[in-house]
Structures are given as C-alpha cells and as structure tokens.
N, C-alpha and C. Protein backbone atom coordinates (compact mmCIF):
# COMPACT_ATOMS: atom_id res chain seq x y z
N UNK A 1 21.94 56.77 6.28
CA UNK A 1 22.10 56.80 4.84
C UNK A 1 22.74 55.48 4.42
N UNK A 2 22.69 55.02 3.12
CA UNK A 2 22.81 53.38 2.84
C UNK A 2 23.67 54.40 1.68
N UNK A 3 24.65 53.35 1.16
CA UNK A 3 25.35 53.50 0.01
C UNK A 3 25.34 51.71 -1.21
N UNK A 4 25.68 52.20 -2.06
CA UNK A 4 25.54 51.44 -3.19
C UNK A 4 27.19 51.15 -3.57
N UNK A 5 27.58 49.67 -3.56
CA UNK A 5 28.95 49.37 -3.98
C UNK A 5 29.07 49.78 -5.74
N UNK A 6 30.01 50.09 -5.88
CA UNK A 6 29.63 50.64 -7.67
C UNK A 6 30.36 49.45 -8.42
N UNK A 7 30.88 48.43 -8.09
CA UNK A 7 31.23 47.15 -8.52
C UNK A 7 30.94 46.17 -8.08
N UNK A 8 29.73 46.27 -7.27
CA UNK A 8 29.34 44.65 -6.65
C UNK A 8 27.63 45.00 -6.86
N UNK A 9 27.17 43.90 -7.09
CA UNK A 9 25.45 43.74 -6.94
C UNK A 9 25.03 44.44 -5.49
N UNK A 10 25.62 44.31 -4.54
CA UNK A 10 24.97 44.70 -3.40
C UNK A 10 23.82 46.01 -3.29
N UNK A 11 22.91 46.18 -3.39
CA UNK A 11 22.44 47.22 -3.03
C UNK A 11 21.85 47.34 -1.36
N UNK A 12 21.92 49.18 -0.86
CA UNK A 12 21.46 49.57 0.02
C UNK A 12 21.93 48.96 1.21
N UNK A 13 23.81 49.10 1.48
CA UNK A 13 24.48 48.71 2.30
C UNK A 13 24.65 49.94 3.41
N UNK A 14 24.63 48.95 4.69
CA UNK A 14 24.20 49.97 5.98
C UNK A 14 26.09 50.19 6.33
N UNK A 15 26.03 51.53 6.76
CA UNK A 15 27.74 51.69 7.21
C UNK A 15 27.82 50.78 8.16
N UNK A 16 28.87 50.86 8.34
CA UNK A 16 30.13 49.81 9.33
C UNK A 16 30.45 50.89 10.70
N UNK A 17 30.37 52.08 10.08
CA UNK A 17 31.12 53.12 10.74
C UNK A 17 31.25 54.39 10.65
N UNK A 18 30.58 55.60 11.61
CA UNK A 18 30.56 56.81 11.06
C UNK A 18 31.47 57.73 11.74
N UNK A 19 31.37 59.04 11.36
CA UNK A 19 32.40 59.92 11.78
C UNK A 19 32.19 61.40 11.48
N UNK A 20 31.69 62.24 12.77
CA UNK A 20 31.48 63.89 12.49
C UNK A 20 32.15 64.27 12.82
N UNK A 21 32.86 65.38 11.71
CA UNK A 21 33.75 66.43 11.91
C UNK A 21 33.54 67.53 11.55
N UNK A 22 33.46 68.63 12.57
CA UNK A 22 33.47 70.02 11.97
C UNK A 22 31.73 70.06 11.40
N UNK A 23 32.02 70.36 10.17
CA UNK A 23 30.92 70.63 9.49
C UNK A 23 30.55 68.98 7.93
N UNK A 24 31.33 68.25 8.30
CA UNK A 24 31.35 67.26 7.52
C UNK A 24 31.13 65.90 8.06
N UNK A 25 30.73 64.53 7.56
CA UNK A 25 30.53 63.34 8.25
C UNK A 25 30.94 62.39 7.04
N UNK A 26 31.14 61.01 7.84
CA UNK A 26 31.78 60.30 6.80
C UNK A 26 31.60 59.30 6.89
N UNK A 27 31.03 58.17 6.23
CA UNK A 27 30.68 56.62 6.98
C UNK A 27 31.90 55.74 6.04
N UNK A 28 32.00 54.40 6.40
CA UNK A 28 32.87 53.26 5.42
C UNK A 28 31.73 52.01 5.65
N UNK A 29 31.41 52.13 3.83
CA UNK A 29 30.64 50.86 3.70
C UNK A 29 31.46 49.77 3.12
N UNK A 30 31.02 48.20 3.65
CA UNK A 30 31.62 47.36 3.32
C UNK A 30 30.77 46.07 2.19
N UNK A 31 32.17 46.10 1.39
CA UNK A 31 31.10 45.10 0.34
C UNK A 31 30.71 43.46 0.98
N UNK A 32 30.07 43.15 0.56
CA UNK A 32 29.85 41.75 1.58
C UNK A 32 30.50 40.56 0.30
N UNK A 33 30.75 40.89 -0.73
CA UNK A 33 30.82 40.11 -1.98
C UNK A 33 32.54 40.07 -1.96
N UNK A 34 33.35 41.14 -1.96
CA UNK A 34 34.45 40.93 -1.82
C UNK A 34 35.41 41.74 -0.72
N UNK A 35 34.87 42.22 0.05
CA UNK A 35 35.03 42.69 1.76
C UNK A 35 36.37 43.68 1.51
N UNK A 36 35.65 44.96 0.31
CA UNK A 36 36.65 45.90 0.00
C UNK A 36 35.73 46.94 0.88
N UNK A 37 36.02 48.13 1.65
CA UNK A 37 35.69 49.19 2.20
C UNK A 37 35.71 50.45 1.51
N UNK A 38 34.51 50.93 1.37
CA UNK A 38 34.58 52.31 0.83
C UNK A 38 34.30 53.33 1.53
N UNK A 39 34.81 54.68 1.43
CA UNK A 39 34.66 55.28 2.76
C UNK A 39 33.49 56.57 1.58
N UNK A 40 33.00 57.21 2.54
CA UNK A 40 32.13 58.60 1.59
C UNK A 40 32.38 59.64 2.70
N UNK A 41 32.57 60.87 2.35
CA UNK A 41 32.91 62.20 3.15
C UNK A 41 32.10 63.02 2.13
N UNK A 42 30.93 63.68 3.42
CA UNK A 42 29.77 64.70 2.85
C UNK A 42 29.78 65.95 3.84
N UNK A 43 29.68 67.01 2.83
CA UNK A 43 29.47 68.35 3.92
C UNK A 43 28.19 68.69 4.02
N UNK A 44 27.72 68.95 5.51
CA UNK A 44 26.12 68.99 5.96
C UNK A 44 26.13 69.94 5.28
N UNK A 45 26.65 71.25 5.23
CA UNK A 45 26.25 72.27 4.27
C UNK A 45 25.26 72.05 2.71
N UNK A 46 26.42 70.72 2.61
CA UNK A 46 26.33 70.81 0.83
C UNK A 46 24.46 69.81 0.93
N UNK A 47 24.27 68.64 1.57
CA UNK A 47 23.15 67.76 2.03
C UNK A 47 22.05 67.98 2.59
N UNK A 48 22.42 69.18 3.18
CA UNK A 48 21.37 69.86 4.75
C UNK A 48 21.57 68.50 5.53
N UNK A 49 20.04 68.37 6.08
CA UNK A 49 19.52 66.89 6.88
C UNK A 49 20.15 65.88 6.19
N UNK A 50 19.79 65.40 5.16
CA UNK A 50 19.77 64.59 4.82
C UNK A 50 21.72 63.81 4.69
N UNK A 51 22.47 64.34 4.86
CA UNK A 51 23.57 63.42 5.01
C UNK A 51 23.67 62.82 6.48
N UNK A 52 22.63 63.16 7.77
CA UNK A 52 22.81 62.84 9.07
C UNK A 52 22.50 61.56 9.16
C-alpha cells in the first residue's frame, strides 16, 4: 500500500517500514521533500486484503 503526504506534492510514497500486530498493521511513510515521517495504523478487520 503507498500513502500520500497531505502537505508535500509527493504522491504514491512506498513505506520505509511495516509492522503486524494482532489484528492490525502499520507502515511509516517518509516525505522525501522535508524528511518528516508519518506513521498509518489499519485494522485488517476494518480493510479486509487490502491493508496487507
């Protein structure tokens, strides 16, 4: 899954770094414009497939 910085032009940035827990996963994307980290935490429940 790619995420979108919501204050930088960047689009369709690949994580840095993921993380499964339990029933939830979590990647940290990094802006390349001003090298701030955003992290996202999704529950497979809530996504099905598609947060894997």
């Amino acid at each position: 899954m790619n995420g979108d910085g919501p204050n930088c032009p960047e689009q369709q940035v690949n994580p840095v770094a993921e993380h499964v827990r339990d029933n939830r996963i979590g990647h940290l994307y990094p802006c390349a414009g001003c090298g701030h980290v955003r992290s996202t935490n999704r529950e497979f429940d809530a996504y099905g497939q598609e947060a894997a």
